[in-house]
N, C-alpha and C. Protein backbone atom coordinates (compact mmCIF):
# COMPACT_ATOMS: atom_id res chain seq x y z
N UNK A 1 103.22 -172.98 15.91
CA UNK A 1 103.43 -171.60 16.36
C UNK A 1 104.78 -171.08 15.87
N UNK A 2 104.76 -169.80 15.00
CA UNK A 2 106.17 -169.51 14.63
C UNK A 2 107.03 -168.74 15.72
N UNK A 3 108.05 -169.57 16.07
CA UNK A 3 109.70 -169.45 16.90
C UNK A 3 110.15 -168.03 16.94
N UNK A 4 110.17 -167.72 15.52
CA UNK A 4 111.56 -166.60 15.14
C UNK A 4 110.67 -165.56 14.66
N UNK A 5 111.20 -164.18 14.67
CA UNK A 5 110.62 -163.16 13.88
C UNK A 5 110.56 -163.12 12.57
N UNK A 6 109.64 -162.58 11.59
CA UNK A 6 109.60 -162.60 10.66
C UNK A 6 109.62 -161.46 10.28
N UNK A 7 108.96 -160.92 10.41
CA UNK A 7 108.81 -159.14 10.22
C UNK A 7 110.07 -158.69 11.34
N UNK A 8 111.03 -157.91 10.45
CA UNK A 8 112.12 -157.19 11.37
C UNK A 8 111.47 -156.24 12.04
N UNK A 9 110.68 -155.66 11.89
CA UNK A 9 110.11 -154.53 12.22
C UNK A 9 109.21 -154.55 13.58
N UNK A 10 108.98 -153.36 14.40
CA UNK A 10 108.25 -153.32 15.30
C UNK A 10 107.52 -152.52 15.98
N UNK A 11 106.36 -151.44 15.40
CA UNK A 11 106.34 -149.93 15.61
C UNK A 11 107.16 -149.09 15.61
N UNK A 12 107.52 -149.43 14.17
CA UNK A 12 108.78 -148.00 13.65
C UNK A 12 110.20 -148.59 13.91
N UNK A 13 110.27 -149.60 15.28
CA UNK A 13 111.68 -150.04 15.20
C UNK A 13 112.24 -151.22 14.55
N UNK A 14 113.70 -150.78 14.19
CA UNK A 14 114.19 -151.93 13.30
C UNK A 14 114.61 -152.80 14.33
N UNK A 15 114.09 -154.28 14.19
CA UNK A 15 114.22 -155.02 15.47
C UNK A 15 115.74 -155.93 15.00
N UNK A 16 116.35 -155.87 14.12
CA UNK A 16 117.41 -156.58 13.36
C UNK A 16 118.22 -155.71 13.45
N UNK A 17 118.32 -154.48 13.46
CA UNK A 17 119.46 -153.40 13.58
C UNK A 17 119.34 -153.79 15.38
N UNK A 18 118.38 -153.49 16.28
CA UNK A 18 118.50 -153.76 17.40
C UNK A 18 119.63 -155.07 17.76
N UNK A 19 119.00 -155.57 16.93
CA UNK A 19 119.77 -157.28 17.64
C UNK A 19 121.37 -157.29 17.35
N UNK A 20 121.39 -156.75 16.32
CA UNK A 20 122.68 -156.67 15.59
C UNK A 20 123.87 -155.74 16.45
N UNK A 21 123.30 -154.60 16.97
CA UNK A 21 123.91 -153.82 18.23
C UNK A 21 123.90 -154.64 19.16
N UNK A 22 123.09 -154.79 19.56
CA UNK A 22 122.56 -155.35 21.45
C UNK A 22 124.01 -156.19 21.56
N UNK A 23 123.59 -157.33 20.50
CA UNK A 23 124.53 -158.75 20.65
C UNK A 23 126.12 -158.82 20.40
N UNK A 24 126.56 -157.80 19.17
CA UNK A 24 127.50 -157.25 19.38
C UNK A 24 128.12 -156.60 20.40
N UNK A 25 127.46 -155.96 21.24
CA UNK A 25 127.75 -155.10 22.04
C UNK A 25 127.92 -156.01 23.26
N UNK A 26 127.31 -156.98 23.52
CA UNK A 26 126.98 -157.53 24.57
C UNK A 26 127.98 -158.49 24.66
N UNK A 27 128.66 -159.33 23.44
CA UNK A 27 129.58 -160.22 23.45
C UNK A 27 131.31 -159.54 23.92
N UNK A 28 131.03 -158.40 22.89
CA UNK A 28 132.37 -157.57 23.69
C UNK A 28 132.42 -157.56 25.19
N UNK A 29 131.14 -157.03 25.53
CA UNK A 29 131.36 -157.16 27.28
C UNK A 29 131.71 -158.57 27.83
N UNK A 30 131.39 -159.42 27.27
CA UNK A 30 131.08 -160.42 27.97
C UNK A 30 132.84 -161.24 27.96
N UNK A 31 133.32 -161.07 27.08
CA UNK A 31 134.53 -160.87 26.26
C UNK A 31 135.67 -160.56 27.78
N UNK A 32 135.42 -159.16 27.72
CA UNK A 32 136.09 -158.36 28.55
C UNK A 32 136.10 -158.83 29.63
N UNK A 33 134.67 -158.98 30.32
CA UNK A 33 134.67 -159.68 31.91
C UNK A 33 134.31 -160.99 32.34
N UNK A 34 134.27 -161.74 31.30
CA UNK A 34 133.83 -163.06 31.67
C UNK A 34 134.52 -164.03 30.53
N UNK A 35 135.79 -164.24 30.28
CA UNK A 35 136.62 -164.82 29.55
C UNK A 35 136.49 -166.27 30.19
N UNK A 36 135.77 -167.13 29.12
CA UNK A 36 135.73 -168.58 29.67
C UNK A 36 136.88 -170.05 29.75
N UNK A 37 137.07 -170.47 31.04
CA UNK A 37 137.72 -171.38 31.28
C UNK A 37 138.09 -172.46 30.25
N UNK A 38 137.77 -172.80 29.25
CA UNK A 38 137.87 -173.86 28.33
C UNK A 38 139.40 -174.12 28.20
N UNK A 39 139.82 -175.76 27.99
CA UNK A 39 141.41 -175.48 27.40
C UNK A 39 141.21 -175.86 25.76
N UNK A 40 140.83 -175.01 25.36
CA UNK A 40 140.73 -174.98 23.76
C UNK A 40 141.54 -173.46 22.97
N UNK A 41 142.06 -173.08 22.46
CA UNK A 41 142.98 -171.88 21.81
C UNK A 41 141.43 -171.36 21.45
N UNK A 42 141.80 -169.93 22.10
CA UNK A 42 140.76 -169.00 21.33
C UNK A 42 139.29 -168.87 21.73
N UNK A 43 139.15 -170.40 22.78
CA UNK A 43 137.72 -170.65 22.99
C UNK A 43 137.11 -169.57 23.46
N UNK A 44 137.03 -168.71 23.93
CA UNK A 44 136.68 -167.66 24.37
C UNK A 44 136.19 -166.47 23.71
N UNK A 45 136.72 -166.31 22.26
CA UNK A 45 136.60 -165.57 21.35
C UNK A 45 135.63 -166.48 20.11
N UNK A 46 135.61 -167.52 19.79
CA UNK A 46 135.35 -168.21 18.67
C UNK A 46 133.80 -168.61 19.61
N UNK A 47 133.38 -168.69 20.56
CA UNK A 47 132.03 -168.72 21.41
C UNK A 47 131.64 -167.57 21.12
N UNK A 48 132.39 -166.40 21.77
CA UNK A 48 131.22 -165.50 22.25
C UNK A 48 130.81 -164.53 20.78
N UNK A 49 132.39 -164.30 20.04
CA UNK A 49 132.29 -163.81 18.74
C UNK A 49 131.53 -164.42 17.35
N UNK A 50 131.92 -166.00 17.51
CA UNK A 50 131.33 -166.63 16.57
C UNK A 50 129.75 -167.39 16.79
N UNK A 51 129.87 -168.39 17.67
CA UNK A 51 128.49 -169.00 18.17
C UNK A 51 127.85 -168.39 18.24
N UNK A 52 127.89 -167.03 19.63
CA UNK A 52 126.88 -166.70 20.26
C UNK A 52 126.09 -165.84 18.88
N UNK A 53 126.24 -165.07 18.24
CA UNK A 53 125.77 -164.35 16.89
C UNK A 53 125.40 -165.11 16.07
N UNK A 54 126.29 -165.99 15.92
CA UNK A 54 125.06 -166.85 14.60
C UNK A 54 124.30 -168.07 15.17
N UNK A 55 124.24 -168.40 16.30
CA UNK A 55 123.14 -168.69 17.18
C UNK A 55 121.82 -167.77 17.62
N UNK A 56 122.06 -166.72 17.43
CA UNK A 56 121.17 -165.09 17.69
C UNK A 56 120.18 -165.33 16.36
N UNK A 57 121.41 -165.07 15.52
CA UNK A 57 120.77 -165.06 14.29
C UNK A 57 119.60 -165.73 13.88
N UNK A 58 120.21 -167.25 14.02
CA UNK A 58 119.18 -168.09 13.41
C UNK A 58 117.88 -168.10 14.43
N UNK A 59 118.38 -167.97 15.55
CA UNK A 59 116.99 -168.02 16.87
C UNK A 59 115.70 -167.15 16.38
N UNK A 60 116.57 -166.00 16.58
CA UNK A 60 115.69 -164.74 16.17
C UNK A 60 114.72 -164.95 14.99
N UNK A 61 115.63 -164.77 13.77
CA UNK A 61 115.45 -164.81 12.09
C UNK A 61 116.06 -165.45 11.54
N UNK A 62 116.02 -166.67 11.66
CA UNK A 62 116.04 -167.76 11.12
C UNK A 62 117.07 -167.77 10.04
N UNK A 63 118.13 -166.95 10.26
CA UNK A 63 119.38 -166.04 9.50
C UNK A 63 120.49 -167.79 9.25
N UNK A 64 121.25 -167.92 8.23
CA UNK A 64 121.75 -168.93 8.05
C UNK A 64 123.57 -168.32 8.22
N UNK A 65 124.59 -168.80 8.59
CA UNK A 65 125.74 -168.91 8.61
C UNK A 65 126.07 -167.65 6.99
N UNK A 66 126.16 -168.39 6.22
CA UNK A 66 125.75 -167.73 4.76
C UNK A 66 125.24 -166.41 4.72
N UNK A 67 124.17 -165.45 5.78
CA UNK A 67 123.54 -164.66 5.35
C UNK A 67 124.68 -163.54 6.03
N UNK A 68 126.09 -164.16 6.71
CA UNK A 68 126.99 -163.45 7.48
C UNK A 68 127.90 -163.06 6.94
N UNK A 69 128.07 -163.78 5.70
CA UNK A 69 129.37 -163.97 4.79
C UNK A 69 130.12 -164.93 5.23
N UNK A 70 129.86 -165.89 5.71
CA UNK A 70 130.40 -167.53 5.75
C UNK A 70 130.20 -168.28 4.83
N UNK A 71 130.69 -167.55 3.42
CA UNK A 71 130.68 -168.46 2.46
C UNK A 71 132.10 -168.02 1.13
N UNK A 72 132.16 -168.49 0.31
CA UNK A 72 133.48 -168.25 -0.51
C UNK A 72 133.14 -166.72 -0.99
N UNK A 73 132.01 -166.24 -1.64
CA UNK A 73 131.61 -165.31 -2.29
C UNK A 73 131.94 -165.00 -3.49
N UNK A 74 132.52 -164.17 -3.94
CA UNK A 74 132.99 -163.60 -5.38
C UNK A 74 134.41 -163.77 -4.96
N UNK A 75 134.64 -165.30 -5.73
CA UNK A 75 136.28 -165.31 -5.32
C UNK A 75 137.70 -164.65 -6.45
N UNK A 76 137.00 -164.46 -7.42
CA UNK A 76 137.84 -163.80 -8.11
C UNK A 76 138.14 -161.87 -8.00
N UNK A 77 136.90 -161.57 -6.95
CA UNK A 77 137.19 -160.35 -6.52
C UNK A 77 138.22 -160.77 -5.11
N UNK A 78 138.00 -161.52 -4.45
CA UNK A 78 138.42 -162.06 -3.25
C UNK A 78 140.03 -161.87 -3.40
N UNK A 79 140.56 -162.89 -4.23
CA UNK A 79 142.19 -163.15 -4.71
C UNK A 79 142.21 -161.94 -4.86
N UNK A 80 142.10 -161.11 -5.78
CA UNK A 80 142.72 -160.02 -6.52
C UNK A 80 142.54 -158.99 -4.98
N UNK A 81 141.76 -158.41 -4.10
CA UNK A 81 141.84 -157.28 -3.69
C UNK A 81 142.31 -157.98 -2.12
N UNK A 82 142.46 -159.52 -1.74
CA UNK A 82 143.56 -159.77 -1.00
C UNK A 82 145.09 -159.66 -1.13
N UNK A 83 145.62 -159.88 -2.65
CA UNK A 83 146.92 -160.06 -2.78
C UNK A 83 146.82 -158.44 -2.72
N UNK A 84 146.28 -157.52 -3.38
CA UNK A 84 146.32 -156.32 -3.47
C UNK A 84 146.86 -155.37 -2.03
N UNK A 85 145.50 -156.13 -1.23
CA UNK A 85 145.74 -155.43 0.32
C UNK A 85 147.36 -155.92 1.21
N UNK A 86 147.91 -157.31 0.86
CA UNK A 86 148.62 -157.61 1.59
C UNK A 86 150.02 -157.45 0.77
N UNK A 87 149.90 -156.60 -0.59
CA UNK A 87 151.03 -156.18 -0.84
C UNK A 87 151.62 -154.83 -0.47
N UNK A 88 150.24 -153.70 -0.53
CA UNK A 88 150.53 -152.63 0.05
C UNK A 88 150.90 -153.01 1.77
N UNK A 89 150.49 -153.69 2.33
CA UNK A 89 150.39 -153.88 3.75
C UNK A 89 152.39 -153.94 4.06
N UNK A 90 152.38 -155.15 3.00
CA UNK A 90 154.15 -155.61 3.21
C UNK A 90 154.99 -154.39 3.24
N UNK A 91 154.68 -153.59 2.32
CA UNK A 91 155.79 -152.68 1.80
C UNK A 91 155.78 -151.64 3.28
N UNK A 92 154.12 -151.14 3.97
CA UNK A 92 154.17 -150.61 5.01
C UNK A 92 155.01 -151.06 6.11
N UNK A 93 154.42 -152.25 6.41
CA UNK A 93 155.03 -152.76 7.76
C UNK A 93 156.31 -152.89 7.75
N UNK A 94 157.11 -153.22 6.27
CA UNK A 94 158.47 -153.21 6.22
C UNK A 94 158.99 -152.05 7.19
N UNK A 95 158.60 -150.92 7.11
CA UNK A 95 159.18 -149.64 7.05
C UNK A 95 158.54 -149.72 8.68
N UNK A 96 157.24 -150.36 9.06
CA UNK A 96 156.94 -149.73 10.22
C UNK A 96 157.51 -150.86 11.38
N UNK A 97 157.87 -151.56 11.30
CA UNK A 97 158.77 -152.56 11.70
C UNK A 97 160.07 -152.17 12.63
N UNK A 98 160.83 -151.29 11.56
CA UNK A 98 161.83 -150.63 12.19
C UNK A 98 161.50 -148.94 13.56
N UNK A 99 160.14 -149.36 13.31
CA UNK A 99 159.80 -148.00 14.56
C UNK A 99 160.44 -148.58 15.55
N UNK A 100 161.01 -148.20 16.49
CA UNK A 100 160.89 -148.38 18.23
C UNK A 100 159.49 -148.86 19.32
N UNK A 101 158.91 -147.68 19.04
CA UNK A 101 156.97 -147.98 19.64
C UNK A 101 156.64 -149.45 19.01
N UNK A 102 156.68 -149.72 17.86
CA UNK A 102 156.47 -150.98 17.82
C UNK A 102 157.38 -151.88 17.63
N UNK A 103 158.81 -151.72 17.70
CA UNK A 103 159.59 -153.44 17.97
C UNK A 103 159.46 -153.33 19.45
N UNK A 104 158.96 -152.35 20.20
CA UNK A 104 159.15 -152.50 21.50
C UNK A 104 157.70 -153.54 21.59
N UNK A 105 156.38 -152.96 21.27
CA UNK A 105 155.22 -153.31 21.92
C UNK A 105 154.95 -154.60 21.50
N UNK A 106 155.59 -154.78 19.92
CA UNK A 106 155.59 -156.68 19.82
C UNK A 106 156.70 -157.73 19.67
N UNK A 107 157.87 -156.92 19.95
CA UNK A 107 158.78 -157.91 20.81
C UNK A 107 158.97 -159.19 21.44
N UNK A 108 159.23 -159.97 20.98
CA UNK A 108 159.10 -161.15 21.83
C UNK A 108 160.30 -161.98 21.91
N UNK A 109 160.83 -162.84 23.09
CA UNK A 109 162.07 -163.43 22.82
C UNK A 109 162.23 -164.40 22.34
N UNK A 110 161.24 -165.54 21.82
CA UNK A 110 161.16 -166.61 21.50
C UNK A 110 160.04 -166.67 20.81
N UNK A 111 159.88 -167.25 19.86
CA UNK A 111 158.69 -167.67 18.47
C UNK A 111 158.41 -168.49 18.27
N UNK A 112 157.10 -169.58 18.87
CA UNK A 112 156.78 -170.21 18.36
C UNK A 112 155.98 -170.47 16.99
N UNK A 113 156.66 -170.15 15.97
CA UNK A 113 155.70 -169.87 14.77
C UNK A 113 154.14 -171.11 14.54
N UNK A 114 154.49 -172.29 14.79
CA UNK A 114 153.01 -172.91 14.14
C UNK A 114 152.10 -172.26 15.60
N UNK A 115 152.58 -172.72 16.69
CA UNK A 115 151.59 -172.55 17.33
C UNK A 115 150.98 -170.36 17.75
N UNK A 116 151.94 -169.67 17.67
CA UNK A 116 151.61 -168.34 17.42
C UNK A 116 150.30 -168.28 16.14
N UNK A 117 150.71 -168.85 15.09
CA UNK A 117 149.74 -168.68 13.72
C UNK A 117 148.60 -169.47 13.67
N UNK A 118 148.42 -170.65 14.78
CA UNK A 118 147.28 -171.14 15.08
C UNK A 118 146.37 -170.70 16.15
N UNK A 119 146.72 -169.60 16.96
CA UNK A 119 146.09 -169.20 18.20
C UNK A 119 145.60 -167.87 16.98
N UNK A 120 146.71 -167.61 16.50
CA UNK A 120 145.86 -166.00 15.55
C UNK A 120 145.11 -166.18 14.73
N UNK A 121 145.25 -167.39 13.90
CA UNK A 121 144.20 -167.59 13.02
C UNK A 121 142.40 -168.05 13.93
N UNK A 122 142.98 -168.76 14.88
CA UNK A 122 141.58 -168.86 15.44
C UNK A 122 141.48 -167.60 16.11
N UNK A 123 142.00 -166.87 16.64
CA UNK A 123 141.44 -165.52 17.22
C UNK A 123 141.02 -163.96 15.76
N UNK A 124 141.21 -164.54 14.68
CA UNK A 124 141.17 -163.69 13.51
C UNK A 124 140.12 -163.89 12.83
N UNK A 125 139.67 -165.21 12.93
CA UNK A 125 138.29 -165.81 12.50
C UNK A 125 137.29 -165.23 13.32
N UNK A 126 137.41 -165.31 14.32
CA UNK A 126 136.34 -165.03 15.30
C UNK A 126 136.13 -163.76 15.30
N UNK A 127 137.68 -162.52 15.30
CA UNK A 127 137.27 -161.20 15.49
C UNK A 127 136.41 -161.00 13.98
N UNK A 128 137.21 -161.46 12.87
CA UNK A 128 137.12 -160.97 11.58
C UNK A 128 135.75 -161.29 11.31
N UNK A 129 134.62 -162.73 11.64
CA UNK A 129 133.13 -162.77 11.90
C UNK A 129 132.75 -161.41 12.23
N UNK A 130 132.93 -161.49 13.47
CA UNK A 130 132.57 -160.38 14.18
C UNK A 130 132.23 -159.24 13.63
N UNK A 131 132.92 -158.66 12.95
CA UNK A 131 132.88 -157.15 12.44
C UNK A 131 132.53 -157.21 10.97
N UNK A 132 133.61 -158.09 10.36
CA UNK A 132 133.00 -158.06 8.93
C UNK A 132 132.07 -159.06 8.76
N UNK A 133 131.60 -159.96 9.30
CA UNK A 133 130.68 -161.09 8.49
C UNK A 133 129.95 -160.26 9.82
N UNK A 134 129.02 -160.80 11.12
CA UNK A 134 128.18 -160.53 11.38
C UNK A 134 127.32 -158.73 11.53
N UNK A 135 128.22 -158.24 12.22
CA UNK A 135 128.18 -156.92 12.18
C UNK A 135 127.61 -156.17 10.41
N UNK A 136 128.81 -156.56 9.60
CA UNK A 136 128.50 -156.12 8.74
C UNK A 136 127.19 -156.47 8.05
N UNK A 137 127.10 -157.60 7.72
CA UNK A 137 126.07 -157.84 6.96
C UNK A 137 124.79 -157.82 7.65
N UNK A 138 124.71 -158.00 8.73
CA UNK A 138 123.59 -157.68 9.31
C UNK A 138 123.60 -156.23 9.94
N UNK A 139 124.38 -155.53 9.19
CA UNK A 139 123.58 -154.07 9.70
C UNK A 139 123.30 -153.93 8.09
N UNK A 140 123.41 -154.73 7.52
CA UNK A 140 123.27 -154.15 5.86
C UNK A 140 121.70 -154.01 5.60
N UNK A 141 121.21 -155.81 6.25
CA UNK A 141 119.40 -155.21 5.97
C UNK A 141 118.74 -154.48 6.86
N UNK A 142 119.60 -153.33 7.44
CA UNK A 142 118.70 -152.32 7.61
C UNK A 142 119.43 -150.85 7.91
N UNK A 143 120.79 -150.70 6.98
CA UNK A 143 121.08 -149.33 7.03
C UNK A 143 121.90 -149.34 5.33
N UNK A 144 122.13 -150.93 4.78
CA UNK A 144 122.89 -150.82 3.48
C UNK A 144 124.28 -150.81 3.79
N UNK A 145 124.59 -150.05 2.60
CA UNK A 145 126.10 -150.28 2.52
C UNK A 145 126.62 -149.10 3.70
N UNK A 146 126.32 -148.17 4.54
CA UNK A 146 126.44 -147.89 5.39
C UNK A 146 127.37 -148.47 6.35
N UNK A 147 126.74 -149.77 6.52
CA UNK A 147 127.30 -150.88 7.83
C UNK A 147 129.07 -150.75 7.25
N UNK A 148 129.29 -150.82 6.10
CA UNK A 148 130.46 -150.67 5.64
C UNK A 148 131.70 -149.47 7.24
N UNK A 149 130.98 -148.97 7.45
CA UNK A 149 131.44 -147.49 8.10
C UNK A 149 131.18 -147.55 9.64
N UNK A 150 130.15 -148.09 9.97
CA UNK A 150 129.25 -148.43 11.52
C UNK A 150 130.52 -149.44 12.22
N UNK A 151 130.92 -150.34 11.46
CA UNK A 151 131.17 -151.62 12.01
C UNK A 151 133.09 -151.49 12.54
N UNK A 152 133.34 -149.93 11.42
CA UNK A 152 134.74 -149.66 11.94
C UNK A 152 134.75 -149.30 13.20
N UNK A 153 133.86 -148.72 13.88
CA UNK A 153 133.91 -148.23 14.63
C UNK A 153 134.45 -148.63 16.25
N UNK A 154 133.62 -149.91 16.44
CA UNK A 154 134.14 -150.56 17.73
C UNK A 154 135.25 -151.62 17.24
N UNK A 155 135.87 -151.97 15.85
CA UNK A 155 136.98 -152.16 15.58
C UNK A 155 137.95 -151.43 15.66
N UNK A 156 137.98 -150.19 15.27
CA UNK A 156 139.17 -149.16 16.00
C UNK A 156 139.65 -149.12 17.62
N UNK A 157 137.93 -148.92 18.31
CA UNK A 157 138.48 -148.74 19.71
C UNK A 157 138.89 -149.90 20.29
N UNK A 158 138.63 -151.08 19.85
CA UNK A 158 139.35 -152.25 20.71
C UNK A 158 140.82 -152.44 20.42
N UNK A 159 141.49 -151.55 19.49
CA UNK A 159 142.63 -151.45 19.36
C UNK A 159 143.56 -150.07 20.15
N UNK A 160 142.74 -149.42 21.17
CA UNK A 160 143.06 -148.82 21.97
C UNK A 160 144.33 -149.39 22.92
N UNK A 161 145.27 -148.62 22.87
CA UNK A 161 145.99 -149.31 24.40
C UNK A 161 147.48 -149.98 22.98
N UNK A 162 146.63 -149.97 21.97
CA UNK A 162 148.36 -150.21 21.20
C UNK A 162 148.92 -149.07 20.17
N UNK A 163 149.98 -149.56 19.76
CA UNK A 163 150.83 -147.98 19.18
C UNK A 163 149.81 -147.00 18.59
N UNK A 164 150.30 -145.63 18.50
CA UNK A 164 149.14 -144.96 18.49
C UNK A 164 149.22 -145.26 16.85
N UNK A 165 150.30 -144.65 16.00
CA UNK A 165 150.26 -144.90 14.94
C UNK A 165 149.11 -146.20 13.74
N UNK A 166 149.71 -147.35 14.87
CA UNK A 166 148.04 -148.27 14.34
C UNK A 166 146.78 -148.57 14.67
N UNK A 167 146.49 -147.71 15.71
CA UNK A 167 145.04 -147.75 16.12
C UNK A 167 144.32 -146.38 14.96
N UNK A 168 145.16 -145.87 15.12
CA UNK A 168 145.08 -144.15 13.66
C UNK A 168 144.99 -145.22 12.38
N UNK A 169 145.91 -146.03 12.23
CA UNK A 169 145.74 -146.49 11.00
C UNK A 169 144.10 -147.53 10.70
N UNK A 170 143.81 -147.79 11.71
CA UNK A 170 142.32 -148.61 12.02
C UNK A 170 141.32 -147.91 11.52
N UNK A 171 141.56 -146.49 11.20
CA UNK A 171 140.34 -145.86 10.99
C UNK A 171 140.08 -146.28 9.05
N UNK A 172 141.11 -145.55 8.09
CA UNK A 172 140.63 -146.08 7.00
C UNK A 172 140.94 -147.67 7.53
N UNK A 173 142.07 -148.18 7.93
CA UNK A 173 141.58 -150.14 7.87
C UNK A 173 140.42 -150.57 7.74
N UNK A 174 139.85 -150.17 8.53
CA UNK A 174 138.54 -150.69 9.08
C UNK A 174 137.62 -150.73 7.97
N UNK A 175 137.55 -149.36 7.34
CA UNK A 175 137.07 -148.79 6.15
C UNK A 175 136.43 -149.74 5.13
N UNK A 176 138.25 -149.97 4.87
CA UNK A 176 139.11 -150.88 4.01
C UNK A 176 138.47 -152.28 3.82
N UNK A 177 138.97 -152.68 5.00
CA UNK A 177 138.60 -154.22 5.26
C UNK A 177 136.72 -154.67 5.04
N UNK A 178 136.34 -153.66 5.56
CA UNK A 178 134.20 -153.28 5.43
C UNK A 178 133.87 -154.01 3.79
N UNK A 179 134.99 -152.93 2.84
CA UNK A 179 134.52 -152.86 1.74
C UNK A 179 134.70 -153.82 1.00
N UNK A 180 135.96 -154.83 1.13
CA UNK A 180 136.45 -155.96 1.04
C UNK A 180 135.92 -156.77 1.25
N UNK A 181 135.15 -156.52 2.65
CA UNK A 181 133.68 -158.12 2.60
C UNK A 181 132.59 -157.78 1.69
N UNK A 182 132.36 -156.42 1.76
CA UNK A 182 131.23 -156.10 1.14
C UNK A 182 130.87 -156.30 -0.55
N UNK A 183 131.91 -156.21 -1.09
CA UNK A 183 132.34 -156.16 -2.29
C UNK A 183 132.24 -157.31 -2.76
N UNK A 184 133.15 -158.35 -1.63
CA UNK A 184 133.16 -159.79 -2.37
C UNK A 184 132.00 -160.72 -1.51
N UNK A 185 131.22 -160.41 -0.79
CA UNK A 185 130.19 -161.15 -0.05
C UNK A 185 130.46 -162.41 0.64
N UNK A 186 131.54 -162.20 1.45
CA UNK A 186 132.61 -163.01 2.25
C UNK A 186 133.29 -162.47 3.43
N UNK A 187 133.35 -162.81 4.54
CA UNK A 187 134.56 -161.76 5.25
C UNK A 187 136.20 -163.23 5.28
N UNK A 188 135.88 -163.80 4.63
CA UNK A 188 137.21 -164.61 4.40
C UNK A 188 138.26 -164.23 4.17
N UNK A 189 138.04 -162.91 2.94
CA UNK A 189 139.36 -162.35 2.30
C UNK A 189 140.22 -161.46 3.83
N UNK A 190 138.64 -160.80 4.41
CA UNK A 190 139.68 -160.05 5.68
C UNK A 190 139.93 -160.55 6.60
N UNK A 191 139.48 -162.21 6.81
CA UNK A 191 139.97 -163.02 7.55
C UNK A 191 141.87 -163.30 7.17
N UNK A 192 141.75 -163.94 5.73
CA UNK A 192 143.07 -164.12 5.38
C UNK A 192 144.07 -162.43 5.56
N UNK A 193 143.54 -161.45 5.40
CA UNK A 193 144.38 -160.09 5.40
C UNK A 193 144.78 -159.80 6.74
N UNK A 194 143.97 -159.98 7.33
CA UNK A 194 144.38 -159.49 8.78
C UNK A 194 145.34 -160.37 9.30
N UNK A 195 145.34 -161.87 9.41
CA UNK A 195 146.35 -162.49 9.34
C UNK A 195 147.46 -162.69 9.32
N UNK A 196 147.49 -161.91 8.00
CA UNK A 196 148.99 -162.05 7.27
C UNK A 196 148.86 -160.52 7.29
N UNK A 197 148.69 -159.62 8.01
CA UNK A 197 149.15 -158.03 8.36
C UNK A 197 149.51 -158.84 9.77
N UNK A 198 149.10 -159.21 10.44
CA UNK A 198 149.18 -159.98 12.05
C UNK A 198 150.52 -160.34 11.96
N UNK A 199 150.97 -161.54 11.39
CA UNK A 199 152.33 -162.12 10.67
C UNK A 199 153.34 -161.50 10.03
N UNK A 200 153.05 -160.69 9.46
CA UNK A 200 154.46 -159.47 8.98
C UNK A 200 154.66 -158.60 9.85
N UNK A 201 153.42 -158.15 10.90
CA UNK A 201 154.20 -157.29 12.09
C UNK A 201 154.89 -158.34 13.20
N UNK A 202 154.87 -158.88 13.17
CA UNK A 202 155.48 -159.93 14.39
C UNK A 202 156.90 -160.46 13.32
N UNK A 203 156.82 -160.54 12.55
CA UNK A 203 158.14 -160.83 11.23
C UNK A 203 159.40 -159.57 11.79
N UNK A 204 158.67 -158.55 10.91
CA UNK A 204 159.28 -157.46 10.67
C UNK A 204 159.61 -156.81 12.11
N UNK A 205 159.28 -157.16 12.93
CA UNK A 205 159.24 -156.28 14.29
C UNK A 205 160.45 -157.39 15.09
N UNK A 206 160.19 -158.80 15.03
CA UNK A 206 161.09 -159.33 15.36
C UNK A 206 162.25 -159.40 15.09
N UNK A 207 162.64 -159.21 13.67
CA UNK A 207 163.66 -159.88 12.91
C UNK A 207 164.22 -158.30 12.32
């Protein structure tokens, strides 16, 4: 007896665009009000962002890790429009560093650098899945390169509540970062970008 859907489809509805909302949508909540006890860095985000979706995936449609952009992709587009993004990024944050609104909002008195860059990298993986590997690519088989644009969307607003200046800047980011998975068929590169934009504002804001 076959498990998983085969046909996305279901009297007119796209049952893969469905899932692709629902589960997204549903992990954010779940995110928000039900942050799980584990003593693992991140566990909370790397479950509900990473597992729970590509557990969906494969349940559903038999979707592989790979069909998310969990894989290297076009790495010579990859290098080139990462160093690209995180050089314009440097020269910004240099300058936005010295704001007030933000040496105030990421301020901190003490730095643990390995362990700060190991809680972000696992919390960057998980968001950066999220939006660019699952979101994206699975709104791709069934709206295209579209999803590029869809997926900024609840990436902007979860950046609500910080300087206004970079939640404004989230809108092309988001854009940005879409086209960057899309392009190179990976969300690795905006795994590594976000990162190291993460790391030069906590640099530059500190120091």
């Amino acid at each position: 007896m076959q498990k998983y859907i085969k046909n996305r489809m279901l009297r007119g509805y796209d049952l893969n665009l469905i899932a692709v909302v629902g589960i997204s949508t549903l992990v954010l909540v779940l995110e928000r009000y039900y942050p799980l006890n584990i003593d693992f860095p991140r566990a909370t985000e790397l479950i509900y962002y990473l597992l729970v979706p590509l557990a969906a995936g494969w349940l559903l449609f038999r979707d592989k890790p790979r069909d998310y952009g969990i894989r290297i992709g076009r790495w010579k587009s990859s290098m080139l429009l990462t160093a690209v993004c995180l050089a314009a990024m440097a020269l910004i944050l240099y300058e936005v560093g010295k704001m007030p609104e933000f040496r105030s909002y990421y301020h901190m008195h003490a730095i643990d650098w390995p362990e700060l860059l190991l809680k972000a990298a696992l919390y960057m993986f998980a968001w950066e899945f999220l939006f660019r590997g699952y979101m994206l690519f699975g709104l791709e088989k069934s709206i295209g390169k579209s999803a590029i644009f869809v997926q900024a969307i609840p990436f902007v607003l979860l950046h609500l509540g910080k300087p206004f200046l970079e939640t404004l800047a989230c809108i092309p980011g988001g854009f940005i970062l879409g086209y960057v998975a899309y392009r190179t068929r990976s969300f690795l590169p905006c795994f590594i970008i976000h990162l190291g934009i993460y790391a030069m504002m906590i640099f530059f804001t500190n120091y």
